[in-house]
PDB file of N, CA and C in Angstrom:
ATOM      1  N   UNK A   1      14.203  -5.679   9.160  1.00  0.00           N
ATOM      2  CA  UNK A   1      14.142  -7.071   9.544  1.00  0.00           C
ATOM      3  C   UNK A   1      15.444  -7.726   9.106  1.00  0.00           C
ATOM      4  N   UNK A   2      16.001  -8.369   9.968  1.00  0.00           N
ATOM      5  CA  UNK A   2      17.431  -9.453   9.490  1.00  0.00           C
ATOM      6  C   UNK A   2      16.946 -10.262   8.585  1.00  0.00           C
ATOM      7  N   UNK A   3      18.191 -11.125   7.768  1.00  0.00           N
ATOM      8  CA  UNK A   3      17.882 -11.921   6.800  1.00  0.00           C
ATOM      9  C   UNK A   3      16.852 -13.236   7.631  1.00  0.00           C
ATOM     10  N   UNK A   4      16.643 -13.497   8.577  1.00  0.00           N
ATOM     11  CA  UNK A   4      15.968 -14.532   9.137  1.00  0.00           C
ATOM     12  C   UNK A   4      14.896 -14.650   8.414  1.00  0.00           C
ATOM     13  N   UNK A   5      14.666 -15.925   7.945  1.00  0.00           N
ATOM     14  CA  UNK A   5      13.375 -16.138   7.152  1.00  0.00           C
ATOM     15  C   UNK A   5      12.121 -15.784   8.173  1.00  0.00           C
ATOM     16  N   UNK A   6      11.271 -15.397   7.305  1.00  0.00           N
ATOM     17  CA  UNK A   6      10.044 -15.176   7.601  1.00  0.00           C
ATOM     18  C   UNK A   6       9.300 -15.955   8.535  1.00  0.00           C
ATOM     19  N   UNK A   7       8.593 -15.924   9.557  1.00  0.00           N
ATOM     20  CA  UNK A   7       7.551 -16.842  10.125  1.00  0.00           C
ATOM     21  C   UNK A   7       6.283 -16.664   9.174  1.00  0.00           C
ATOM     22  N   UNK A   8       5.571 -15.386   8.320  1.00  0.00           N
ATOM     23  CA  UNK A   8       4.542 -15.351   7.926  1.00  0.00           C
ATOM     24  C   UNK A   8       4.562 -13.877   7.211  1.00  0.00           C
ATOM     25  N   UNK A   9       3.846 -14.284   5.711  1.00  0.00           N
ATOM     26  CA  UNK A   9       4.079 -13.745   4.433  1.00  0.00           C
ATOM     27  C   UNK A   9       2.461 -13.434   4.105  1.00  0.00           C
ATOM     28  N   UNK A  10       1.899 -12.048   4.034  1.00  0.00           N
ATOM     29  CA  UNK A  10       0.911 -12.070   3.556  1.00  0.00           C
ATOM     30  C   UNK A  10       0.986 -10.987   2.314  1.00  0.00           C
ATOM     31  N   UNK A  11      -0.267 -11.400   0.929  1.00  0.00           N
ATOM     32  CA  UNK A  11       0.101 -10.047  -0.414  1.00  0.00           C
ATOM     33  C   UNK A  11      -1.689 -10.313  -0.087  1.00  0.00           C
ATOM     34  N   UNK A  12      -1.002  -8.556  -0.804  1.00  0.00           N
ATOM     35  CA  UNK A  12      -2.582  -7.507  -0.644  1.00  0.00           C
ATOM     36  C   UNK A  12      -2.457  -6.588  -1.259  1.00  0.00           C
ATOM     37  N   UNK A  13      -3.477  -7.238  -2.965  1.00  0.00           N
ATOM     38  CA  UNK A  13      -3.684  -6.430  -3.692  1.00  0.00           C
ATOM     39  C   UNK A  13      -4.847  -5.605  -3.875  1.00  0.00           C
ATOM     40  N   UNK A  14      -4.381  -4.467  -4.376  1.00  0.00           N
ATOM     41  CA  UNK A  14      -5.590  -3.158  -4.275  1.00  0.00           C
ATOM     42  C   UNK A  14      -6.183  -3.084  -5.891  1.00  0.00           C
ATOM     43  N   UNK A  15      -7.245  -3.250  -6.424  1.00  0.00           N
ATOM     44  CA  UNK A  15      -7.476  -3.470  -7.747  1.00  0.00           C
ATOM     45  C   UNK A  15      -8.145  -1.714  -7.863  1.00  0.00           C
ATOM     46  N   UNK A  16      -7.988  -0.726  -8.471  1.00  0.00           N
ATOM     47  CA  UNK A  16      -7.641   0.529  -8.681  1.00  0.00           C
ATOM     48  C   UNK A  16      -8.862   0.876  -9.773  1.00  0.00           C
ATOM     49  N   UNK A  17      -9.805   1.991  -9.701  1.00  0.00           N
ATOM     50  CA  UNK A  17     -10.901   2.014 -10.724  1.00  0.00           C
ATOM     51  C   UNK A  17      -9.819   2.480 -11.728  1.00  0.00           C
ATOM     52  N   UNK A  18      -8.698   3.145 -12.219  1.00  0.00           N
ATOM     53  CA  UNK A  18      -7.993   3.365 -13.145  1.00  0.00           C
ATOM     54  C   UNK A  18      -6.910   3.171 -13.020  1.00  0.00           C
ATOM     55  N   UNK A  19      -6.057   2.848 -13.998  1.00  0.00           N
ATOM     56  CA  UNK A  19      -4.543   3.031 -13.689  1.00  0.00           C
ATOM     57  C   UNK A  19      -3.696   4.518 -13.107  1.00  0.00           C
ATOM     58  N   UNK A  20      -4.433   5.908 -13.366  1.00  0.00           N
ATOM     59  CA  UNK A  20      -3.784   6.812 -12.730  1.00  0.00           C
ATOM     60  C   UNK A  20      -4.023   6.531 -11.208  1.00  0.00           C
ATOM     61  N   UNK A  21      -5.159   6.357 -10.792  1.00  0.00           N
ATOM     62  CA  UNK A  21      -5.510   5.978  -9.754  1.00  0.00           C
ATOM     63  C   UNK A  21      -4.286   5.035  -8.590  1.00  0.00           C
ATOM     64  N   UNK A  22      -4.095   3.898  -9.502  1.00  0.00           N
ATOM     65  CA  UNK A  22      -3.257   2.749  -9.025  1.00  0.00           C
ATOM     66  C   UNK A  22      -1.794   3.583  -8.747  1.00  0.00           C
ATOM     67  N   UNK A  23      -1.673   4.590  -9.567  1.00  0.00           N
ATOM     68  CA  UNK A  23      -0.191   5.089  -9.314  1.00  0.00           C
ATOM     69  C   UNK A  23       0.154   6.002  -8.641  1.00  0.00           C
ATOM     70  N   UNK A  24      -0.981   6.724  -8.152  1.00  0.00           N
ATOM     71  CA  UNK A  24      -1.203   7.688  -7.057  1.00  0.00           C
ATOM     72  C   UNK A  24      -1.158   6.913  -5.964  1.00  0.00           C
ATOM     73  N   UNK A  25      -1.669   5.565  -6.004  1.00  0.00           N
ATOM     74  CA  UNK A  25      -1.991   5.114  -4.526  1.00  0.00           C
ATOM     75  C   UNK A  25      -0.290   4.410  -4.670  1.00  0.00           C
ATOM     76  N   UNK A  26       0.611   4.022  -5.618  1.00  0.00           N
ATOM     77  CA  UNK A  26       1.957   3.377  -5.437  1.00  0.00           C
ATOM     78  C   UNK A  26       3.028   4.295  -5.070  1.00  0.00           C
ATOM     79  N   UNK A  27       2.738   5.700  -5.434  1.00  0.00           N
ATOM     80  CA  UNK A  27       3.457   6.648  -4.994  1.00  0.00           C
ATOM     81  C   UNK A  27       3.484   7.317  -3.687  1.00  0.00           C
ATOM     82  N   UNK A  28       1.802   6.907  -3.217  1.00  0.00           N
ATOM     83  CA  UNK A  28       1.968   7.306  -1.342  1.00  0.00           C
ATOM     84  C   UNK A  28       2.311   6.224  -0.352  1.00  0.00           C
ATOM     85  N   UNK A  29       2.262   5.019  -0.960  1.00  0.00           N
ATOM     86  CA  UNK A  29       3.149   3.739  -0.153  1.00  0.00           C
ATOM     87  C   UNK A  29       4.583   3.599  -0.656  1.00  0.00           C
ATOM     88  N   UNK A  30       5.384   4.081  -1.592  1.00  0.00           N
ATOM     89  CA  UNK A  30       6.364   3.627  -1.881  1.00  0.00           C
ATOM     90  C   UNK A  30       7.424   4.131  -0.260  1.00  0.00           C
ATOM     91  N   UNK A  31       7.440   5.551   0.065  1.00  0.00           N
ATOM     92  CA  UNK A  31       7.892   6.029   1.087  1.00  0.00           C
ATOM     93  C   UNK A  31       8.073   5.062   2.184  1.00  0.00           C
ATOM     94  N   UNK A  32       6.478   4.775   2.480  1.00  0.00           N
ATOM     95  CA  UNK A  32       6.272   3.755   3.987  1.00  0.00           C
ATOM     96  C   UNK A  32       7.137   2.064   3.470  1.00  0.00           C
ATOM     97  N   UNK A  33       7.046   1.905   2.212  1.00  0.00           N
ATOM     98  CA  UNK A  33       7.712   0.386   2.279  1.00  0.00           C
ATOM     99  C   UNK A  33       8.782   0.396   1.902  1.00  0.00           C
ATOM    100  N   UNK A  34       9.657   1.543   2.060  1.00  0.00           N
ATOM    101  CA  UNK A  34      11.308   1.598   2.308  1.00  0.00           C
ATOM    102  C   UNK A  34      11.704   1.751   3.619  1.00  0.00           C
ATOM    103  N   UNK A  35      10.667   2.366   4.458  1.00  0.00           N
ATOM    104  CA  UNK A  35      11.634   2.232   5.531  1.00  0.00           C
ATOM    105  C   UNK A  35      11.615   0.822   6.378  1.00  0.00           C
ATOM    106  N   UNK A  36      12.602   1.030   7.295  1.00  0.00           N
ATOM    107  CA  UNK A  36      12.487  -0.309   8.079  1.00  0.00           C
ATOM    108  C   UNK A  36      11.359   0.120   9.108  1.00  0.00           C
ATOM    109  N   UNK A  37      11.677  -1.563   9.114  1.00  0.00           N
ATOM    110  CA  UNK A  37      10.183  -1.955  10.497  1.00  0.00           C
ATOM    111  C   UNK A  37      10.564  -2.853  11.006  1.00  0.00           C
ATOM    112  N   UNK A  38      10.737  -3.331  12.693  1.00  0.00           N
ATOM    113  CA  UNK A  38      11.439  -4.037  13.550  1.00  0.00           C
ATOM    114  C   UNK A  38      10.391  -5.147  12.664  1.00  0.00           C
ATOM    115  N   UNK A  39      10.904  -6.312  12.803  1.00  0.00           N
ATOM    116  CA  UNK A  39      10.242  -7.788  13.216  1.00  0.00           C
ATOM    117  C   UNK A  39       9.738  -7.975  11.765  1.00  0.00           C
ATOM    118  N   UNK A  40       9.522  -6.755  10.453  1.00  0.00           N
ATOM    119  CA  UNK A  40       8.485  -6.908   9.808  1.00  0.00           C
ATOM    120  C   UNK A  40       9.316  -6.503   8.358  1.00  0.00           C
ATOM    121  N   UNK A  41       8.840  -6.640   6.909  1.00  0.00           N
ATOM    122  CA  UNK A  41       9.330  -5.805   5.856  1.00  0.00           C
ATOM    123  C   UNK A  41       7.902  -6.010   4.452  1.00  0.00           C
ATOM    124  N   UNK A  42       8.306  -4.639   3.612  1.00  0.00           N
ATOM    125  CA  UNK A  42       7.139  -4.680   3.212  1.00  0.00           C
ATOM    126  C   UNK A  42       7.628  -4.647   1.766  1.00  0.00           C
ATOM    127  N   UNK A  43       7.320  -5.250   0.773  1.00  0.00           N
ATOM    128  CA  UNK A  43       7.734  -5.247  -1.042  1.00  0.00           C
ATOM    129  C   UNK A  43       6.232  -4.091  -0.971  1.00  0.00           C
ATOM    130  N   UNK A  44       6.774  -3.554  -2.074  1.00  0.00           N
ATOM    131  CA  UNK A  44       5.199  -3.313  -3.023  1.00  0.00           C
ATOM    132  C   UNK A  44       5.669  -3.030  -4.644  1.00  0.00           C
ATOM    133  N   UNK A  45       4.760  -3.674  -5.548  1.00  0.00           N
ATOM    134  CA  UNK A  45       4.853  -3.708  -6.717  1.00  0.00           C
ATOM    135  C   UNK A  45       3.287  -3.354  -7.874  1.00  0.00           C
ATOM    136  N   UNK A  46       3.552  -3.662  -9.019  1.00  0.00           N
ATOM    137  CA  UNK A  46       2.644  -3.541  -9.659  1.00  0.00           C
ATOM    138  C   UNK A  46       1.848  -4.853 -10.218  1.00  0.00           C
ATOM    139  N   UNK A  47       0.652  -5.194 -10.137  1.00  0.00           N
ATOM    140  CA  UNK A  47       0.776  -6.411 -10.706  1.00  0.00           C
ATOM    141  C   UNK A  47      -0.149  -6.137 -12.424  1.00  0.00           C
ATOM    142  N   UNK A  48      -0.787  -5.530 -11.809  1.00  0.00           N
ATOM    143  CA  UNK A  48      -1.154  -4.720 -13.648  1.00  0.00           C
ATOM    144  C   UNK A  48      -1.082  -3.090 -13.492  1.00  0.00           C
ATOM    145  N   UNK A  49      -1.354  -2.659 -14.327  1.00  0.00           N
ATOM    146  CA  UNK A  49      -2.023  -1.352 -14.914  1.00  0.00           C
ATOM    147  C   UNK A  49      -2.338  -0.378 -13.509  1.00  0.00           C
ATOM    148  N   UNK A  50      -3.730  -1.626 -13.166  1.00  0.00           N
ATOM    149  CA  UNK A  50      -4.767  -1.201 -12.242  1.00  0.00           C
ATOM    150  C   UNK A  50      -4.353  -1.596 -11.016  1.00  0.00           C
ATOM    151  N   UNK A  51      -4.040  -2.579 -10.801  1.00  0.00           N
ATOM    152  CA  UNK A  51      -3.107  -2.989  -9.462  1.00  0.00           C
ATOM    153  C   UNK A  51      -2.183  -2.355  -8.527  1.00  0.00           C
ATOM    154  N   UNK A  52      -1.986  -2.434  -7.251  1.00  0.00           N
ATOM    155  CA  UNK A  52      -0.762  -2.312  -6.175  1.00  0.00           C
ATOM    156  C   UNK A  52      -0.948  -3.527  -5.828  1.00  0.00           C
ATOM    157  N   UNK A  53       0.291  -4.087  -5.229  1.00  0.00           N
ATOM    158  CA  UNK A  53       0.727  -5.371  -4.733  1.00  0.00           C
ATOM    159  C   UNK A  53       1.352  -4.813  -3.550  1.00  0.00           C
ATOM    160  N   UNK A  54       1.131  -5.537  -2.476  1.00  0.00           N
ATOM    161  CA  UNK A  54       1.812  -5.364  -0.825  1.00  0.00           C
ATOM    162  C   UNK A  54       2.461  -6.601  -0.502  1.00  0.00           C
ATOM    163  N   UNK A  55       3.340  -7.005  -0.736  1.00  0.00           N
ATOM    164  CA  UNK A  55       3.356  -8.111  -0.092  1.00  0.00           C
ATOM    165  C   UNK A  55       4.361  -7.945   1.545  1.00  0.00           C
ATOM    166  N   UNK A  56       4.021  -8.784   2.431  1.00  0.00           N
ATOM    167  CA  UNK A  56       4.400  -8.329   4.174  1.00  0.00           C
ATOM    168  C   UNK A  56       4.611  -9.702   4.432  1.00  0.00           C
ATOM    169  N   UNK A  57       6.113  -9.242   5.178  1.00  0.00           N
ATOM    170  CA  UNK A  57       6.981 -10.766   5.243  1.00  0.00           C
ATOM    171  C   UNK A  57       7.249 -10.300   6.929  1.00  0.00           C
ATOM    172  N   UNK A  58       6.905 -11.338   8.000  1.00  0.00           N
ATOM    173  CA  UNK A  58       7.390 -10.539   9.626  1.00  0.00           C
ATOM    174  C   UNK A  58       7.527 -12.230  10.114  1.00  0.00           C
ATOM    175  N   UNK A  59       8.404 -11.921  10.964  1.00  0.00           N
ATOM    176  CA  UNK A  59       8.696 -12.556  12.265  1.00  0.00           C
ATOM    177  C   UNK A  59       7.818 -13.603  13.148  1.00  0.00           C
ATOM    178  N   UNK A  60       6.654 -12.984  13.544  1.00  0.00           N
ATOM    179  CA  UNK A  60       5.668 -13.564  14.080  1.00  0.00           C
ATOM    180  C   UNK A  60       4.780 -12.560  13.649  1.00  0.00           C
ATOM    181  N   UNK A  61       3.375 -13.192  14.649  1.00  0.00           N
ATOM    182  CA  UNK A  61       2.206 -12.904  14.544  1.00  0.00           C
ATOM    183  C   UNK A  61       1.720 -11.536  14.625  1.00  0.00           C
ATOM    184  N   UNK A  62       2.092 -10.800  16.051  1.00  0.00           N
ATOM    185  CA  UNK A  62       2.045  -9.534  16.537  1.00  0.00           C
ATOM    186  C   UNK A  62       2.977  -8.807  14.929  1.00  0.00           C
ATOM    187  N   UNK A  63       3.983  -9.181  14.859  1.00  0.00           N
ATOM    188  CA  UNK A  63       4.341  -8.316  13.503  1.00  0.00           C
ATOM    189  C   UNK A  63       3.712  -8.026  12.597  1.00  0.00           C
ATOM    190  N   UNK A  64       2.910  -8.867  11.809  1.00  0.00           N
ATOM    191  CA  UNK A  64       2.103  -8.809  11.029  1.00  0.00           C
ATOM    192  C   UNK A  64       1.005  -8.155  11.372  1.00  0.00           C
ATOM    193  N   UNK A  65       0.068  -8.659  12.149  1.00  0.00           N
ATOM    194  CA  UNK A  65      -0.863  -7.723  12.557  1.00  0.00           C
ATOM    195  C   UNK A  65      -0.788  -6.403  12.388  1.00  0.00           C
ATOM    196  N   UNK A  66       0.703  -5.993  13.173  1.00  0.00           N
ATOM    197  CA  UNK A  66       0.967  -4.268  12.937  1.00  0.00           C
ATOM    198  C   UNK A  66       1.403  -3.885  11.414  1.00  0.00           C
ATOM    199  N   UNK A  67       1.991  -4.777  11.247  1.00  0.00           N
ATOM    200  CA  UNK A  67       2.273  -3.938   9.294  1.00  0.00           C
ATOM    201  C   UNK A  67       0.997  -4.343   8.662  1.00  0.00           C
ATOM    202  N   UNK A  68       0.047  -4.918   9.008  1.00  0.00           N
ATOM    203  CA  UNK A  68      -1.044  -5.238   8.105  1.00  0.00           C
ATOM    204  C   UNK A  68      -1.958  -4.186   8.091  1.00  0.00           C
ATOM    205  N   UNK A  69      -2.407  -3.900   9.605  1.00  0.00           N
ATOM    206  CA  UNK A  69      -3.110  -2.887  10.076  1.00  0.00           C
ATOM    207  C   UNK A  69      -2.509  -1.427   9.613  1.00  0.00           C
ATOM    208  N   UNK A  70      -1.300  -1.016   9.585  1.00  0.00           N
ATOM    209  CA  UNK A  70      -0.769  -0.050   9.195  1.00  0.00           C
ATOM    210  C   UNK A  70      -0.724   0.070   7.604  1.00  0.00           C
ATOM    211  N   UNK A  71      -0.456  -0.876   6.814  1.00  0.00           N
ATOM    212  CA  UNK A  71      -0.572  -0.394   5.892  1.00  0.00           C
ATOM    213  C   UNK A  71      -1.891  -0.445   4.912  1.00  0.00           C
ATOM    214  N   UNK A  72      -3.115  -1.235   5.392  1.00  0.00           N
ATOM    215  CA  UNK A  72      -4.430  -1.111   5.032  1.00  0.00           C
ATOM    216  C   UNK A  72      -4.762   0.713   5.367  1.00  0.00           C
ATOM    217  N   UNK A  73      -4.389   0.867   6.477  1.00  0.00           N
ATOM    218  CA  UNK A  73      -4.662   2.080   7.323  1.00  0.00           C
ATOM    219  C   UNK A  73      -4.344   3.394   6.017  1.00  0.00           C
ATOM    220  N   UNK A  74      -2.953   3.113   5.622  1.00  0.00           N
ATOM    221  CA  UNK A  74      -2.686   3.713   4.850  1.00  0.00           C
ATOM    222  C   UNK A  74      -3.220   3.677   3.545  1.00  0.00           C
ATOM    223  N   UNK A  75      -3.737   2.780   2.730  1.00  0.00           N
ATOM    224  CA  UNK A  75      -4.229   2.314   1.598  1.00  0.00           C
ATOM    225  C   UNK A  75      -5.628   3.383   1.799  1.00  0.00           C
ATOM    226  N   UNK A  76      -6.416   2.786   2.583  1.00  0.00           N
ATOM    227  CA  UNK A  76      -7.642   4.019   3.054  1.00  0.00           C
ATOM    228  C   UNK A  76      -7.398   5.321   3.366  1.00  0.00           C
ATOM    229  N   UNK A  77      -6.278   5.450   3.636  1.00  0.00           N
ATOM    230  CA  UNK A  77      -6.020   6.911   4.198  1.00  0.00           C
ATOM    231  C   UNK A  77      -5.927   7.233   2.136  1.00  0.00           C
ATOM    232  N   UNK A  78      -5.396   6.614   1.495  1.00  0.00           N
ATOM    233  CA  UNK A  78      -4.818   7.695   0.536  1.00  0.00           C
ATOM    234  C   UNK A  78      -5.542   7.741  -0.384  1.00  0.00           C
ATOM    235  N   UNK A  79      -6.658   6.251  -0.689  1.00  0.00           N
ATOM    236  CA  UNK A  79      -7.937   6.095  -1.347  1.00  0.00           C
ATOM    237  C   UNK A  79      -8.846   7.080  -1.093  1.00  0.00           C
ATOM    238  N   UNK A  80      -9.529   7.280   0.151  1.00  0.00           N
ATOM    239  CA  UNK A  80     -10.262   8.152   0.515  1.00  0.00           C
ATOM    240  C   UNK A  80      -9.731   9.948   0.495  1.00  0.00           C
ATOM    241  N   UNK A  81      -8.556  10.645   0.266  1.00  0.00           N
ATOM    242  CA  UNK A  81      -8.021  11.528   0.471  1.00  0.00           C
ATOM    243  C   UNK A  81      -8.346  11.709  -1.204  1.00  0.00           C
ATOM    244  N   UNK A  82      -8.307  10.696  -2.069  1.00  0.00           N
ATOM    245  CA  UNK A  82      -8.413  11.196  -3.556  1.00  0.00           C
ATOM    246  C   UNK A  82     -10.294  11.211  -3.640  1.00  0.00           C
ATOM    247  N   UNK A  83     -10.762  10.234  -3.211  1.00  0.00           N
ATOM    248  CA  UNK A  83     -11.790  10.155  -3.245  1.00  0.00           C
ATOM    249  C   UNK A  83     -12.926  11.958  -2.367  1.00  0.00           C
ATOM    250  N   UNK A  84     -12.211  12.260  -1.584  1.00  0.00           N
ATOM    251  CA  UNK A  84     -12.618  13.641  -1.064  1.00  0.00           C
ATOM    252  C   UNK A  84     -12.452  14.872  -2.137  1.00  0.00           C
ATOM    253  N   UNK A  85     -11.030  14.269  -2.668  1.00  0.00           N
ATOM    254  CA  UNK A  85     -10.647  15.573  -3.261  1.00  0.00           C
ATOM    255  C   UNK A  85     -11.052  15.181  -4.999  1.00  0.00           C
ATOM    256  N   UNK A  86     -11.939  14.121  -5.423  1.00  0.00           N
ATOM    257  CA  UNK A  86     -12.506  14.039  -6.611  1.00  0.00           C
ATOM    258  C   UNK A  86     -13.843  14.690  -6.286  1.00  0.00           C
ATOM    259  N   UNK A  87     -14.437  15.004  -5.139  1.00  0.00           N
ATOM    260  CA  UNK A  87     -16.111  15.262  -4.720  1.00  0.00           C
ATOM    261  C   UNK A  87     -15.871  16.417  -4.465  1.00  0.00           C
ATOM    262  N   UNK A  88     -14.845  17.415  -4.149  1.00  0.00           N
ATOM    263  CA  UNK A  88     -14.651  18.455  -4.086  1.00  0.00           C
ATOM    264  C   UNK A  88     -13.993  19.567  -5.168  1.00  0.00           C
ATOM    265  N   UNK A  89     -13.664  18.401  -6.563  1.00  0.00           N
ATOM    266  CA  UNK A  89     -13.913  19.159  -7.543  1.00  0.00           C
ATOM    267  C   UNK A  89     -11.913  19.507  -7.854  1.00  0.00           C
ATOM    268  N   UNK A  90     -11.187  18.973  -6.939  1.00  0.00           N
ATOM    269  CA  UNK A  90      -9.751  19.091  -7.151  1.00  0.00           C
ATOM    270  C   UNK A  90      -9.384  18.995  -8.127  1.00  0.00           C
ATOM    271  N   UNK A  91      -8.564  19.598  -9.016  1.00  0.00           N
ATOM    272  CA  UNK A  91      -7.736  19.294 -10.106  1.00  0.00           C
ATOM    273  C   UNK A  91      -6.966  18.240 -10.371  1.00  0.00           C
ATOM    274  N   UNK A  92      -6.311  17.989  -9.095  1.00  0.00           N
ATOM    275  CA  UNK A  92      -5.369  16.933  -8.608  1.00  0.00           C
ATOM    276  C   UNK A  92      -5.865  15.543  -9.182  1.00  0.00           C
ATOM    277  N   UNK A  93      -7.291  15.579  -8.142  1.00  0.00           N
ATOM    278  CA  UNK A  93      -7.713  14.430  -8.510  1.00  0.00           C
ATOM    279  C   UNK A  93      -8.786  13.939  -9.287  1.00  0.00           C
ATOM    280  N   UNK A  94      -9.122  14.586 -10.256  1.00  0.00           N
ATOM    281  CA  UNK A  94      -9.624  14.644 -11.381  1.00  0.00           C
ATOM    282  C   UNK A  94      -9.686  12.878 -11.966  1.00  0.00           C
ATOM    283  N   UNK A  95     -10.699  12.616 -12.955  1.00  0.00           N
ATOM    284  CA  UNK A  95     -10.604  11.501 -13.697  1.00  0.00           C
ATOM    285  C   UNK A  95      -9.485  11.296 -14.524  1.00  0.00           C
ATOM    286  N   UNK A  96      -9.329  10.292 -14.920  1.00  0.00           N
ATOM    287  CA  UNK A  96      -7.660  10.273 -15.567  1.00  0.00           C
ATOM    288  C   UNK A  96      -8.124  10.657 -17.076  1.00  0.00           C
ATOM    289  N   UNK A  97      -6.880  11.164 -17.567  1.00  0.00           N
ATOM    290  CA  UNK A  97      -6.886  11.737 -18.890  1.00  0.00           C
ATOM    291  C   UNK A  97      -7.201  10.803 -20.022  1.00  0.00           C
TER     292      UNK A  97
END
């Protein structure tokens, strides 16, 4: 996205049953909110422990929609991928230490 200010700014935080949890899920969005995205751009941070922070800054309306939808999409995709692989007994995703 060019420096053009924003038309519309939305944050969307994910509150995390643990902090390993929270950092598994900051490490599979960090990738997606470096790259660019026409019309759209995405921060993500920590706001505690347990927290991810999204915040999505776009152009117009249709922009948002798509980085919103995409990156919820993703939030579930990577929640549920630990959540499979805690019921299936993974090492990976094990309770935190």
């Amino acid at each position: 996205m060019s420096d053009a200010p924003p038309g519309w700014v939305a944050t969307v935080t994910v509150r995390a049953a643990d902090p390993r949890l929270a950092g598994m899920l900051e490490r599979a969005l960090r990738p997606e909110a470096a790259r660019e995205v026409p019309r759209a751009r995405a921060t993500l941070g920590r706001g505690g422990p347990r927290e991810v922070t999204l915040e999505i800054e776009a152009r117009d309306t249709g922009a948002m929609r798509a980085a919103l939808n995409t990156y919820l999409g993703w939030v579930h995709l990577a929640l549920e991928t630990v959540r499979r692989g805690r019921a299936t007994g993974s090492p990976d995703a094990a309770s935190p230490a």
